[in-house]
C-alpha atoms as a PDB file:
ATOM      1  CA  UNK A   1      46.719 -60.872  -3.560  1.00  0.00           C
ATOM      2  CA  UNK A   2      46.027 -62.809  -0.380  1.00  0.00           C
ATOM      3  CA  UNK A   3      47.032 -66.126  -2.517  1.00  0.00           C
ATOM      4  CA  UNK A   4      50.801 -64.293  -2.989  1.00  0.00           C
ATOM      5  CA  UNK A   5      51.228 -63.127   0.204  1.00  0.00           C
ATOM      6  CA  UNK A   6      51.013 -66.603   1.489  1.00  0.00           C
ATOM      7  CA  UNK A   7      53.020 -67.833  -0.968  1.00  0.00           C
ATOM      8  CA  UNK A   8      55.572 -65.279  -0.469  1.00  0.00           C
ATOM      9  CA  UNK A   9      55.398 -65.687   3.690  1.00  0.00           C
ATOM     10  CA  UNK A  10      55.780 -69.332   2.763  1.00  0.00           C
ATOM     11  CA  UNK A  11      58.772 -68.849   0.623  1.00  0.00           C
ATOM     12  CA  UNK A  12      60.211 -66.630   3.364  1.00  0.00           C
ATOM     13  CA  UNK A  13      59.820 -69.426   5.946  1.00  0.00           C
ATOM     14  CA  UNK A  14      61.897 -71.179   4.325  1.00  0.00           C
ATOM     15  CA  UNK A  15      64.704 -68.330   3.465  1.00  0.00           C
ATOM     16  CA  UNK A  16      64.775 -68.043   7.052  1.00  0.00           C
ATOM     17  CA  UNK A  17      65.070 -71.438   8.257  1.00  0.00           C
ATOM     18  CA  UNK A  18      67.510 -72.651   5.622  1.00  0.00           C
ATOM     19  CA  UNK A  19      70.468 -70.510   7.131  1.00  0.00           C
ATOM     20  CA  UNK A  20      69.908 -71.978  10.326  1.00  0.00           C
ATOM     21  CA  UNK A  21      71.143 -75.222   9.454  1.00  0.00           C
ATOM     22  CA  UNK A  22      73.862 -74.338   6.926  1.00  0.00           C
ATOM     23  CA  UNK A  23      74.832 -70.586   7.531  1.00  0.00           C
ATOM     24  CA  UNK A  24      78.286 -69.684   9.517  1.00  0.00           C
ATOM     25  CA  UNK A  25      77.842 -65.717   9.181  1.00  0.00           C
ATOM     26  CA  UNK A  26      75.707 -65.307  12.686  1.00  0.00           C
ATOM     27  CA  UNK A  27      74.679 -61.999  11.599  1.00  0.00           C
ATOM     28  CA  UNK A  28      73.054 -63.612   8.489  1.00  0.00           C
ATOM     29  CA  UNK A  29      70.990 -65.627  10.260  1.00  0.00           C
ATOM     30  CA  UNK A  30      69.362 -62.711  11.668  1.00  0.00           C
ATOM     31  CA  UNK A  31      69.060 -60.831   8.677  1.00  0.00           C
ATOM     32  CA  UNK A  32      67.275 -63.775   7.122  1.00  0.00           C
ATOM     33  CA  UNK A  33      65.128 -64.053  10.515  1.00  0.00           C
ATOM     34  CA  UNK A  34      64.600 -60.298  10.138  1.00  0.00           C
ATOM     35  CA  UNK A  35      63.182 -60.674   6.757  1.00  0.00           C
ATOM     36  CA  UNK A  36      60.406 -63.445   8.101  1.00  0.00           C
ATOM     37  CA  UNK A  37      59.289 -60.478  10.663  1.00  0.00           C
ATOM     38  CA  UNK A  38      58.577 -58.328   8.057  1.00  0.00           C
ATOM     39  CA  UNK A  39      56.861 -60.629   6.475  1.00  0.00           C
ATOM     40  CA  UNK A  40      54.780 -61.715   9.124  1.00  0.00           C
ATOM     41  CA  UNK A  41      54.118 -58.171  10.074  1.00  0.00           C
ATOM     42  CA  UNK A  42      52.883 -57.622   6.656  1.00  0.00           C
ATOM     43  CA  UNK A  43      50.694 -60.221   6.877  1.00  0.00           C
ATOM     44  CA  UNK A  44      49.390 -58.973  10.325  1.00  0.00           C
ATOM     45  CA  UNK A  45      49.252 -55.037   8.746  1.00  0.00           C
ATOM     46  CA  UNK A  46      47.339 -56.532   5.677  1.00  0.00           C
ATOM     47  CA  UNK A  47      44.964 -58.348   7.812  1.00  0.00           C
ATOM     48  CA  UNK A  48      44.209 -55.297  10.188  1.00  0.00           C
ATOM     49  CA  UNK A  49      43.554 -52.877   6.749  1.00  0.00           C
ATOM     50  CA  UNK A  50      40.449 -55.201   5.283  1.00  0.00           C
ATOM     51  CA  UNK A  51      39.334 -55.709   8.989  1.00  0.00           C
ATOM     52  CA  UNK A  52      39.348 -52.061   9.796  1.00  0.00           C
ATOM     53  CA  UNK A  53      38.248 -51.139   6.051  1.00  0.00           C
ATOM     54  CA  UNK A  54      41.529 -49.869   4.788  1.00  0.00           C
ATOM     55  CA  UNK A  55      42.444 -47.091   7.037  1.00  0.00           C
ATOM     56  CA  UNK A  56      45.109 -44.425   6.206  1.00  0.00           C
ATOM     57  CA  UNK A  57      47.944 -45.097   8.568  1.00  0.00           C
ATOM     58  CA  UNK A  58      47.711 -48.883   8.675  1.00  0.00           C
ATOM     59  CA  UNK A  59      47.582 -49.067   4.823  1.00  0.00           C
ATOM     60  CA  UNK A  60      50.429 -46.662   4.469  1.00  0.00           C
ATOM     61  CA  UNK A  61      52.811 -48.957   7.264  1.00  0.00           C
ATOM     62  CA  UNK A  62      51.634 -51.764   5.361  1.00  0.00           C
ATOM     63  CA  UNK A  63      52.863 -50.248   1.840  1.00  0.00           C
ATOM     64  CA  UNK A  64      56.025 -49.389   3.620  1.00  0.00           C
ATOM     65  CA  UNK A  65      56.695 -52.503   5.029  1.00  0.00           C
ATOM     66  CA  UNK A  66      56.559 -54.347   1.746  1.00  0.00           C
ATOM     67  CA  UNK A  67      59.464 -52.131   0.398  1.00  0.00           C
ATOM     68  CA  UNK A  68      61.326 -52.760   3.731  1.00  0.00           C
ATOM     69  CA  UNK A  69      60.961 -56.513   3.161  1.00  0.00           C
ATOM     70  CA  UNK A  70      61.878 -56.368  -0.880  1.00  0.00           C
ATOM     71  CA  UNK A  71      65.187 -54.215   0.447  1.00  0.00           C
ATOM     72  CA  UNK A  72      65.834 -57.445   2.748  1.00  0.00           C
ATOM     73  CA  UNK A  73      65.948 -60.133   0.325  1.00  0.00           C
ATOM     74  CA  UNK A  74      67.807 -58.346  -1.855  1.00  0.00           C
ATOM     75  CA  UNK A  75      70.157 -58.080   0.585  1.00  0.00           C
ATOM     76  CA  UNK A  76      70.455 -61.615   1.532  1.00  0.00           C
ATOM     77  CA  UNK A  77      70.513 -62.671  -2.166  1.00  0.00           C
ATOM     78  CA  UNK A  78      73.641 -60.703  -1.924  1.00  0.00           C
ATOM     79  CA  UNK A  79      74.838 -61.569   1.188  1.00  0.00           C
ATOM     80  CA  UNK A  80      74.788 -65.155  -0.179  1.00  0.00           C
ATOM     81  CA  UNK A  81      76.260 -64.725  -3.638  1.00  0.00           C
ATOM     82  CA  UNK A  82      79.588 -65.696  -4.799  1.00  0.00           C
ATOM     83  CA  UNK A  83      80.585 -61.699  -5.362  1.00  0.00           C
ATOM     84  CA  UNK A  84      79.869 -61.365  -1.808  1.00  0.00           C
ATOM     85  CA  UNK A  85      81.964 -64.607  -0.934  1.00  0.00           C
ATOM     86  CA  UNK A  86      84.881 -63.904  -2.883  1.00  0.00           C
ATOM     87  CA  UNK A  87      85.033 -60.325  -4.055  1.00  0.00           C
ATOM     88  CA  UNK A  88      87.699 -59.187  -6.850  1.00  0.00           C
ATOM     89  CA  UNK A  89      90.547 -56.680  -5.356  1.00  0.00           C
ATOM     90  CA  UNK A  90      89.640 -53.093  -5.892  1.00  0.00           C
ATOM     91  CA  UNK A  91      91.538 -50.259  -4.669  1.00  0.00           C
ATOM     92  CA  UNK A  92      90.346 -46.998  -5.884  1.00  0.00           C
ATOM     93  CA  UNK A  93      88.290 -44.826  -3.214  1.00  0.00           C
ATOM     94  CA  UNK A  94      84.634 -45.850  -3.245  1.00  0.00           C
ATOM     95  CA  UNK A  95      83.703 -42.963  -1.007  1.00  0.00           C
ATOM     96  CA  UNK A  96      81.812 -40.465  -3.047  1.00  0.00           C
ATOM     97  CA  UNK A  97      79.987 -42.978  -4.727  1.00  0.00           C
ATOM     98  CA  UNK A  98      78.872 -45.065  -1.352  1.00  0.00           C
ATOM     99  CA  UNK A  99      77.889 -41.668  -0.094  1.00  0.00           C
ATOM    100  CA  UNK A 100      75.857 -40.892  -3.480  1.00  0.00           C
ATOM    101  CA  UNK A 101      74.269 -44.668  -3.142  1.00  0.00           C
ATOM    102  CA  UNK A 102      73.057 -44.182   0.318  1.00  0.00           C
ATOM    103  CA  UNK A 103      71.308 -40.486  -0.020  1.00  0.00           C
ATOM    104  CA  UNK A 104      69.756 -42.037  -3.279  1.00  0.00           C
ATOM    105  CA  UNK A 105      68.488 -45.043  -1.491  1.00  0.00           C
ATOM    106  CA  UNK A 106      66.891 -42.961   1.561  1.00  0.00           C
ATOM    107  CA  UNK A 107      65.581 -40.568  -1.685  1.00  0.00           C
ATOM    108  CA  UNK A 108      63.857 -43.560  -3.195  1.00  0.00           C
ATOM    109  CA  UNK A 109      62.423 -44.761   0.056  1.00  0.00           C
ATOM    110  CA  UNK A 110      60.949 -41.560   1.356  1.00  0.00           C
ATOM    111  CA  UNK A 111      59.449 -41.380  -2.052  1.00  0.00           C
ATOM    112  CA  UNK A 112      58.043 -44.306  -1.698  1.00  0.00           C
ATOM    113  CA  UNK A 113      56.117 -42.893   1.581  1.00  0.00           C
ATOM    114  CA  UNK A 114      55.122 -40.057  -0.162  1.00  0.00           C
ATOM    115  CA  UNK A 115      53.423 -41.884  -2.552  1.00  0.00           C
ATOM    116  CA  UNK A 116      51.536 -44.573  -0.541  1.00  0.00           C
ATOM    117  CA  UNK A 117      50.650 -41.498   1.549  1.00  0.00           C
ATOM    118  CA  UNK A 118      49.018 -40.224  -1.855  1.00  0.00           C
ATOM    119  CA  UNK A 119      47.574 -43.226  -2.444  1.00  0.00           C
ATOM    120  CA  UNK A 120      45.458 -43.937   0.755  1.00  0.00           C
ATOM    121  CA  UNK A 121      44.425 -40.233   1.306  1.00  0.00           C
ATOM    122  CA  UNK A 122      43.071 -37.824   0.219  1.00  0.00           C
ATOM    123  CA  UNK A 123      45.710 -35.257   0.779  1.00  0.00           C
ATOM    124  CA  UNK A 124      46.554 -34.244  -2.902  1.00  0.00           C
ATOM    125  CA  UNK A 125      49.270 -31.849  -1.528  1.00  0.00           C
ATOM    126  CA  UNK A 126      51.499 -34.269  -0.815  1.00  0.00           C
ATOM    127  CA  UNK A 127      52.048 -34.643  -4.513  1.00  0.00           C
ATOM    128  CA  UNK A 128      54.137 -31.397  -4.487  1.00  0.00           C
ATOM    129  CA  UNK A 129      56.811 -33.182  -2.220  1.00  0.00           C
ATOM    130  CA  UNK A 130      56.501 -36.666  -3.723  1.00  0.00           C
ATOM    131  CA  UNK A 131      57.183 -35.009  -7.171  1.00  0.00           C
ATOM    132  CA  UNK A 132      60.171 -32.541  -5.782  1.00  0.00           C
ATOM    133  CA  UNK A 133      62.375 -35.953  -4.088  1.00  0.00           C
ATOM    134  CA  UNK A 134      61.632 -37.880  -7.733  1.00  0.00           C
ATOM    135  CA  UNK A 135      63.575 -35.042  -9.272  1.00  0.00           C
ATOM    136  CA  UNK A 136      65.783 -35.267  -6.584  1.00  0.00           C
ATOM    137  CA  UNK A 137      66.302 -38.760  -6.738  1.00  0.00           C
ATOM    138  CA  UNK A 138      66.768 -38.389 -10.771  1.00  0.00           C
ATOM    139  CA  UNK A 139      69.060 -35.703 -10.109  1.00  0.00           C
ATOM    140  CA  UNK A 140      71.258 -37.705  -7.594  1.00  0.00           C
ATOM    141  CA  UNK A 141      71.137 -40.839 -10.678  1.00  0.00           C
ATOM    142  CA  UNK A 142      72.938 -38.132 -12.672  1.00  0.00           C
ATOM    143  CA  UNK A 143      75.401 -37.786 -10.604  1.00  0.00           C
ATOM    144  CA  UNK A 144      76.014 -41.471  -9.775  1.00  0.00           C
ATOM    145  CA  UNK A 145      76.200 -41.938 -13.344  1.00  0.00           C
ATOM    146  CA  UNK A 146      78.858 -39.245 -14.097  1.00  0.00           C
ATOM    147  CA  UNK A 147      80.572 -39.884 -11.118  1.00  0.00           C
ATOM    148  CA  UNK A 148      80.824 -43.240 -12.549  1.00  0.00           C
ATOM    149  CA  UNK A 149      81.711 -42.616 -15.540  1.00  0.00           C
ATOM    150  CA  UNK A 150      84.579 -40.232 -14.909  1.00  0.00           C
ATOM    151  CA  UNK A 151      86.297 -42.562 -12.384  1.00  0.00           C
ATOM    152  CA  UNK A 152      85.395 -46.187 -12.958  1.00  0.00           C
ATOM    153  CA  UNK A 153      84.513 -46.365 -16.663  1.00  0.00           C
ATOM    154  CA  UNK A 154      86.080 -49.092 -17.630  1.00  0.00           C
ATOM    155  CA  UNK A 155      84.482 -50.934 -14.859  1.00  0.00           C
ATOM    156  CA  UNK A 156      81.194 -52.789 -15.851  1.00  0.00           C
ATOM    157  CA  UNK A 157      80.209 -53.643 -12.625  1.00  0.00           C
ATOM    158  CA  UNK A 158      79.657 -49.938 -11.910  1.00  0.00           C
ATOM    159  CA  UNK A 159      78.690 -48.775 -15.101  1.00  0.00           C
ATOM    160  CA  UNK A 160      75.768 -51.029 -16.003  1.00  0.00           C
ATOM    161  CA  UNK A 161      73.578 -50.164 -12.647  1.00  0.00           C
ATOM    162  CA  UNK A 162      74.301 -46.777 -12.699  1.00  0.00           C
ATOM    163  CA  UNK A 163      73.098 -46.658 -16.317  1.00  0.00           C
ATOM    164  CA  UNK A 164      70.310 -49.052 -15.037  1.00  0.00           C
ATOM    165  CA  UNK A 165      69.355 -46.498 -11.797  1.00  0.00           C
ATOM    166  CA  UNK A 166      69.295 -43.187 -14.855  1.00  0.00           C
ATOM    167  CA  UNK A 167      67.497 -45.059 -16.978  1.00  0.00           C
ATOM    168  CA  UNK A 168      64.583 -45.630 -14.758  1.00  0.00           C
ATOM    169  CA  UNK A 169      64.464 -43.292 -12.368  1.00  0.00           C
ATOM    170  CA  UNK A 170      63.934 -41.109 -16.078  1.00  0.00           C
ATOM    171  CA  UNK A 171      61.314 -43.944 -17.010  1.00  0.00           C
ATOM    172  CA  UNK A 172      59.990 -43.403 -13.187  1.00  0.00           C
ATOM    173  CA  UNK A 173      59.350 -39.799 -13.827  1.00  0.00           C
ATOM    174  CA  UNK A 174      57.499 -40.388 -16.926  1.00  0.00           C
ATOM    175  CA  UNK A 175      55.200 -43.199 -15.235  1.00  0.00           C
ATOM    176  CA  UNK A 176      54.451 -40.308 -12.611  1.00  0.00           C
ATOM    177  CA  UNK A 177      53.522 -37.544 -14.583  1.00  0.00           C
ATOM    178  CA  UNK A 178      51.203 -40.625 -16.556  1.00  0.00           C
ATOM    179  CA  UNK A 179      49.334 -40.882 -12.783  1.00  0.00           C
ATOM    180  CA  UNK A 180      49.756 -37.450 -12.361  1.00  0.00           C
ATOM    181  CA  UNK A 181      47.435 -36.550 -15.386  1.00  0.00           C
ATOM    182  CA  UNK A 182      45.377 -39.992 -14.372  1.00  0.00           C
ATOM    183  CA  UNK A 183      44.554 -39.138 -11.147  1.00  0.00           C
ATOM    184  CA  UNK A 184      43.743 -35.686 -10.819  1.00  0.00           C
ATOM    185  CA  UNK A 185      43.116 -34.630 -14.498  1.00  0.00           C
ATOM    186  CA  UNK A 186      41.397 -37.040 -15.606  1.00  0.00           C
ATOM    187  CA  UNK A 187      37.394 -37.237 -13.806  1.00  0.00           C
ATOM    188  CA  UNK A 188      36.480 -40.690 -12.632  1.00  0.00           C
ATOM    189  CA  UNK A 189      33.972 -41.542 -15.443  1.00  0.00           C
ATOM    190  CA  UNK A 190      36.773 -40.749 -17.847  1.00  0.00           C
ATOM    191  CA  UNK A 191      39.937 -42.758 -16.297  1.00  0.00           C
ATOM    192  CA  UNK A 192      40.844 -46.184 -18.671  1.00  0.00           C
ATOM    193  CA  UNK A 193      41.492 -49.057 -16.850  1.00  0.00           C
ATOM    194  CA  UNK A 194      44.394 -49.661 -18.709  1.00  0.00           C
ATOM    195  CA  UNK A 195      45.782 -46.094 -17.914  1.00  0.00           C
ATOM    196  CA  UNK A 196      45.525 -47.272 -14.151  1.00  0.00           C
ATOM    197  CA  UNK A 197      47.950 -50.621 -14.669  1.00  0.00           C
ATOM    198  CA  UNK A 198      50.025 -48.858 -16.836  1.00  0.00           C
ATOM    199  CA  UNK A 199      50.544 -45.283 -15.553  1.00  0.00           C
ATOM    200  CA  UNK A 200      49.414 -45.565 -11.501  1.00  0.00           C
ATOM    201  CA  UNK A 201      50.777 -49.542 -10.676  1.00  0.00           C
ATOM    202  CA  UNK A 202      53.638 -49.493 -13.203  1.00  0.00           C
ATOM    203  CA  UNK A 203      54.899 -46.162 -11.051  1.00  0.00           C
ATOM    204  CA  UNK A 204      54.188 -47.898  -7.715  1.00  0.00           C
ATOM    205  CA  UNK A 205      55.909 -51.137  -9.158  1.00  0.00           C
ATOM    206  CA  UNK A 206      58.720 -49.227 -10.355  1.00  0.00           C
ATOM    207  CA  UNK A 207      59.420 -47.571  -7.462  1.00  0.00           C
ATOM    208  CA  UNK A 208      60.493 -50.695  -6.066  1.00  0.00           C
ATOM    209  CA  UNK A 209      62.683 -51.844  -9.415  1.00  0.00           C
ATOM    210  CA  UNK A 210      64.516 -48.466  -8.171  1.00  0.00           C
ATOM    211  CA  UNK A 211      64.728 -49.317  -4.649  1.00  0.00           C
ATOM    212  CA  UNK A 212      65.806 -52.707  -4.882  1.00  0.00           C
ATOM    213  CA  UNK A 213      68.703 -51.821  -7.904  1.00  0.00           C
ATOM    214  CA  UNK A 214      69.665 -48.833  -5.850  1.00  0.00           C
ATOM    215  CA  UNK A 215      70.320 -51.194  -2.192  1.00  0.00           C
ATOM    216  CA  UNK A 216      72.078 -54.133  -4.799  1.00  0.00           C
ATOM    217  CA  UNK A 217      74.483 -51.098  -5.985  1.00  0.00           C
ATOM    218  CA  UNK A 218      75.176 -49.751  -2.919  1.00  0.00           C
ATOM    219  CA  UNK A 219      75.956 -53.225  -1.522  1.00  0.00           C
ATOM    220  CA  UNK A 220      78.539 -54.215  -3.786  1.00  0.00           C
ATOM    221  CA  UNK A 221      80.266 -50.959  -3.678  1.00  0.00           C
ATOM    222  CA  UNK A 222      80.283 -51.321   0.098  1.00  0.00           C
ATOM    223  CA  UNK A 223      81.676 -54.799  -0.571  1.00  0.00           C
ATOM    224  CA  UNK A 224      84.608 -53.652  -2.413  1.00  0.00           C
ATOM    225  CA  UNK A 225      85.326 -51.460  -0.581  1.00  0.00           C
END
């Protein structure tokens, strides 16, 4: 874990430098400077929960952060592609569906909360919530994907994420009621290892598939439009 982070915070370095020298867009540059923050705060949060023996709030921040910083180099991966660069003319009204994007995304990320929250305490309630916004965020899928469909269906560019975002936010569900049963159904001396990869990490994992698919959609519809 420790041997990734570096990796990653050396990686970042280097996404944030590189701009510097070749980047025009000013605002860019501090996106890309922005994502080496996070990064280094990470590092800093991750430090401070072994030193302090993994307490609640810092571990939770720290859990947090790592979806913040996923969210920001998706962005600049964007920011830095040709769509972004030179985007195709598009003139139907994107407004419905930038709206949908955006109350999904927050969705996704205040599940996210709920479930490191979950994770690092013992505060089993807070399943009742975390489960009510993943039906909520499955619900709002739905309705990007039929919104989709009935207005831009010929339009792949639309239709494949929002299929993508349905898809697994359905899969996402399933992974949760898999920890669900894992972690308070199943007694300690019982759980499978396996179960724990499978039902508890894939979840957490997929959580962020969902959150960075949902900020790439909503950034090329706010592109085109």
């Amino acid at each position: 874990h420790r041997m990734m982070a570096a990796l990653t915070g050396f990686l970042t370095l280097i996404l944030a430098l590189w701009p510097l020298w070749i980047e025009k867009r000013q605002w860019l540059r501090w996106v890309a400077i922005g994502a080496l923050g996070a990064v280094v705060a990470q590092g800093i949060l991750g430090g401070l929960t072994v030193l302090t023996l993994l307490p609640a709030p810092i571990s939770i921040v720290h859990a947090c952060l790592a979806q913040t910083f996923l969210a920001l180099v998706v962005a600049i991966s964007f920011f830095t592609s040709r769509e972004w660069l030179a985007p195709e003319p598009f003139s139907s009204d994107l407004a419905r569906l930038k709206s949908l994007l955006s109350i999904m995304i927050a969705g996704i990320f205040l599940e996210l909360i709920l479930g490191a929250t979950i994770r690092h305490t013992d505060q089993d309630l807070v399943i009742v919530p975390h489960i009510v916004t993943a039906f909520l965020v499955l619900m709002l899928s739905v309705l990007v994907l039929g919104h989709v469909f009935k207005n831009y269906e010929g339009q792949r560019r639309f239709v494949t994420p929002a299929l993508f975002l349905a898809a697994f936010s359905l899969l996402q569900i399933s992974l949760g009621m898999g920890a669900f049963v894992y972690r308070l159904m199943l007694r300690e001396a019982v759980q499978p290892p396996l179960g724990k990869i499978l039902f508890v990490t894939g979840h957490q994992t997929l959580g962020a598939v969902l959150l960075s698919a949902a900020v790439f959609f909503a950034l090329r519809v706010f592109r085109l439009d």
